[in-house]
N, C-alpha and C. Protein backbone atom coordinates (compact mmCIF):
# COMPACT_ATOMS: atom_id res chain seq x y z
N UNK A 1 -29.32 -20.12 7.89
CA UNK A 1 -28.41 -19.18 7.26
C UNK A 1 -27.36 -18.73 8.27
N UNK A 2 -25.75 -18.81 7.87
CA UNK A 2 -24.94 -18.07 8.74
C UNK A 2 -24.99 -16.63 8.79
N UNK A 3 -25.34 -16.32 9.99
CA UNK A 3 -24.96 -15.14 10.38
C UNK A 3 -24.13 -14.67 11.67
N UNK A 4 -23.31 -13.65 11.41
CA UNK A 4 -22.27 -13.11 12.40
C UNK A 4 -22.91 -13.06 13.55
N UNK A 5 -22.43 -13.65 14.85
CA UNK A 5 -22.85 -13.24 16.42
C UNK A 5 -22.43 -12.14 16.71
N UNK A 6 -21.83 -11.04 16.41
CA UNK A 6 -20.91 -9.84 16.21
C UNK A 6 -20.66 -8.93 15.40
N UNK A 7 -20.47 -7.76 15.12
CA UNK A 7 -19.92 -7.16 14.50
C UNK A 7 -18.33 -7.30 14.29
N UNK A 8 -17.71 -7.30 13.28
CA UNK A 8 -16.15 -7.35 12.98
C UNK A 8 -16.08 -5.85 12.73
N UNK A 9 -15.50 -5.37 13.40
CA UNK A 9 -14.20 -3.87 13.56
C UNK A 9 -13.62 -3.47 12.34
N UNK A 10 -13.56 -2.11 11.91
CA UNK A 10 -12.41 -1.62 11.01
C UNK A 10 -11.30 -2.44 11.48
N UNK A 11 -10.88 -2.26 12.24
CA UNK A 11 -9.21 -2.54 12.85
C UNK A 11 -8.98 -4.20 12.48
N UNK A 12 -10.25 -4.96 12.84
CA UNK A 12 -10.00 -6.68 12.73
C UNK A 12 -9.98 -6.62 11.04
N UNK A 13 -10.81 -6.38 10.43
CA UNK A 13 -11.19 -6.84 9.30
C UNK A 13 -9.85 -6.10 8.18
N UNK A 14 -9.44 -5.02 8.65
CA UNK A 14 -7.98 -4.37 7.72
C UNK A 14 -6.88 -5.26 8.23
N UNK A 15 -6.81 -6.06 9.38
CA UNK A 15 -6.09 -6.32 10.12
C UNK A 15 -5.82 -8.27 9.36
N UNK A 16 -7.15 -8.38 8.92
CA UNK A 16 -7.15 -9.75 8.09
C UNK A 16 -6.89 -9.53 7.08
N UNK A 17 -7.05 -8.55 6.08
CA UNK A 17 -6.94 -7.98 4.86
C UNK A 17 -5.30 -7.47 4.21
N UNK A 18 -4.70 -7.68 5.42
CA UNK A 18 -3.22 -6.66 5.32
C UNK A 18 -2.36 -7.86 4.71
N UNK A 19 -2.19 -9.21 4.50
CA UNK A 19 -2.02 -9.71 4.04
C UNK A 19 -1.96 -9.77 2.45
N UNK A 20 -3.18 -8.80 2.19
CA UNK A 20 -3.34 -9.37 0.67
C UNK A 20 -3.34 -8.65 -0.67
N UNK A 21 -1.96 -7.30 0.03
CA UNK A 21 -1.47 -6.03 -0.58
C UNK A 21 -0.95 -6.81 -2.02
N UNK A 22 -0.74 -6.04 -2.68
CA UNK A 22 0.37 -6.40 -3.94
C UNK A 22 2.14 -5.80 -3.54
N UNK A 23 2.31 -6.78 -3.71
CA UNK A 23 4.43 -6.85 -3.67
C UNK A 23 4.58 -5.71 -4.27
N UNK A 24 5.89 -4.96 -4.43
CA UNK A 24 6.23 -4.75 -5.26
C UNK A 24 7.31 -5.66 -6.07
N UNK A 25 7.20 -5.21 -7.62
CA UNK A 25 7.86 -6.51 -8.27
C UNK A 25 9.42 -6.17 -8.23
N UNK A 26 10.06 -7.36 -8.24
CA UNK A 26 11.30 -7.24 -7.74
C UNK A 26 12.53 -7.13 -9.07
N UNK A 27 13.43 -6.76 -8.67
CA UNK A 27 14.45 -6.55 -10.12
C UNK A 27 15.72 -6.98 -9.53
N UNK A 28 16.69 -7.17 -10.55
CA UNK A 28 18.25 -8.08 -10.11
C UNK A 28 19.02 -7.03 -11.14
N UNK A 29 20.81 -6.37 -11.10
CA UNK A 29 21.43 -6.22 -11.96
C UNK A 29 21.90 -7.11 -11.91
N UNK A 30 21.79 -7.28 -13.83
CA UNK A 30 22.68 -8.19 -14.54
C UNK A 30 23.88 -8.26 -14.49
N UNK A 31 24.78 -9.23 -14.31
CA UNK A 31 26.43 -9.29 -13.71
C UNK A 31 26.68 -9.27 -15.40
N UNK A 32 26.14 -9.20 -16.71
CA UNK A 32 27.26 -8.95 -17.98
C UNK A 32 27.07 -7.46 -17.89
N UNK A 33 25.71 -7.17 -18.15
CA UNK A 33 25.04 -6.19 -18.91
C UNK A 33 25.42 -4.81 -17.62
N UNK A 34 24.32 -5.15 -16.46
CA UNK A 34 24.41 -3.77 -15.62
C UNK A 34 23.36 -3.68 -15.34
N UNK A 35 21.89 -3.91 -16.42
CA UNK A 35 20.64 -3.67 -16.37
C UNK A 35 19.86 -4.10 -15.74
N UNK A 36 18.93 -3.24 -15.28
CA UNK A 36 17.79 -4.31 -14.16
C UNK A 36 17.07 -4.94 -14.79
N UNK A 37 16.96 -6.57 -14.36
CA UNK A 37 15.83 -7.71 -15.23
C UNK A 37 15.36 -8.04 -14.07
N UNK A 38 13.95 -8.68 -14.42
CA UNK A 38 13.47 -9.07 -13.34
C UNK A 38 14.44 -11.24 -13.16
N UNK A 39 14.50 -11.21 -11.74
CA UNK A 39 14.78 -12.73 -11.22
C UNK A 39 14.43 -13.79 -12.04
N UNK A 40 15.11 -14.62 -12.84
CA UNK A 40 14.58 -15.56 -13.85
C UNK A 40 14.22 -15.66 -15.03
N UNK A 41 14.72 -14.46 -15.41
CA UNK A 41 13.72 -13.95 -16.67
C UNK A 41 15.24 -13.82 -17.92
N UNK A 42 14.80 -13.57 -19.33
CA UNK A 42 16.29 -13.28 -20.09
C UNK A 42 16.04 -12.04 -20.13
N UNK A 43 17.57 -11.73 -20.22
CA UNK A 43 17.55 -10.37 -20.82
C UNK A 43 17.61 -9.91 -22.04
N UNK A 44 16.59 -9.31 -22.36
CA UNK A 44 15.79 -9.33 -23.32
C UNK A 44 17.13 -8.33 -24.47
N UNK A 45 18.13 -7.38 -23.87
CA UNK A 45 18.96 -6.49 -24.68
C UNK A 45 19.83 -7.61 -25.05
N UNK A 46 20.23 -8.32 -24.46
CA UNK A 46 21.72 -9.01 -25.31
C UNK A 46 21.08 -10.37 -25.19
N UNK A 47 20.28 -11.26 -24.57
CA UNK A 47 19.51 -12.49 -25.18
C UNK A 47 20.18 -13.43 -24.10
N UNK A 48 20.35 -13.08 -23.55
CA UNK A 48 21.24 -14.23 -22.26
C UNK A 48 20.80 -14.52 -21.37
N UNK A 49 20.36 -15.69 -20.91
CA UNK A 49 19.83 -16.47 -19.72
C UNK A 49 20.90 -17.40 -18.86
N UNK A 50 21.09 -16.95 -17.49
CA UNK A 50 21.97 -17.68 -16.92
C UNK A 50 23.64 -18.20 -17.38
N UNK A 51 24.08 -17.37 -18.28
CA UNK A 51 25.47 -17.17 -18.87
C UNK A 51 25.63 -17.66 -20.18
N UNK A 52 23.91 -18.47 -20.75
CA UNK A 52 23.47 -18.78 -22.49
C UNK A 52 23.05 -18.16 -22.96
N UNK A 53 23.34 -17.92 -24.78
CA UNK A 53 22.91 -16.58 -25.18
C UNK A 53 21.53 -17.70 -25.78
N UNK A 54 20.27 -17.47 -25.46
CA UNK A 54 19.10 -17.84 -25.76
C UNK A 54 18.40 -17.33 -26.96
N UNK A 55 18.71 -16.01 -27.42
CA UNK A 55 17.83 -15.34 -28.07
C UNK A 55 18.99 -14.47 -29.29
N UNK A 56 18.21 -13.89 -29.92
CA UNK A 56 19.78 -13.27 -30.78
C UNK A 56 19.33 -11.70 -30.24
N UNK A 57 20.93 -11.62 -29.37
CA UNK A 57 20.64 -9.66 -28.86
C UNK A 57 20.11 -8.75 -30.03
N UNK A 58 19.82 -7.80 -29.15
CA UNK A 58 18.60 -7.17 -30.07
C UNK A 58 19.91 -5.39 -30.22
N UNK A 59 19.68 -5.06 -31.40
CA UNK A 59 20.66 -4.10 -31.71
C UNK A 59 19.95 -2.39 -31.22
């Protein structure tokens, strides 16, 4: 059976762990609209993806 030759530290083990926070999620204003969308995504008020209206804007 593996077992540790050591104890691992508060400091090592937060220190491996700090990596594996959550982002915060990121947002873009829209160059028609103004509104924040997230990167890649349509905007869901007027239906436009990348300068195509995709969807029918929503009133």
């Amino acid at each position: 059976m593996a077992v540790p030759k050591s104890k691992i530290s508060n400091s090592r083990r937060g220190m491996r762990r700090s990596h594996d926070k959550l982002g915060k999620p990121s947002y873009v204003e829209d160059k028609d609209s103004g509104e924040l969308r997230r990167p890649h995504h349509i905007d869901l008020k007027s239906g436009m993806y990348r300068g195509r209206q995709v969807l029918a804007a929503k009133e």
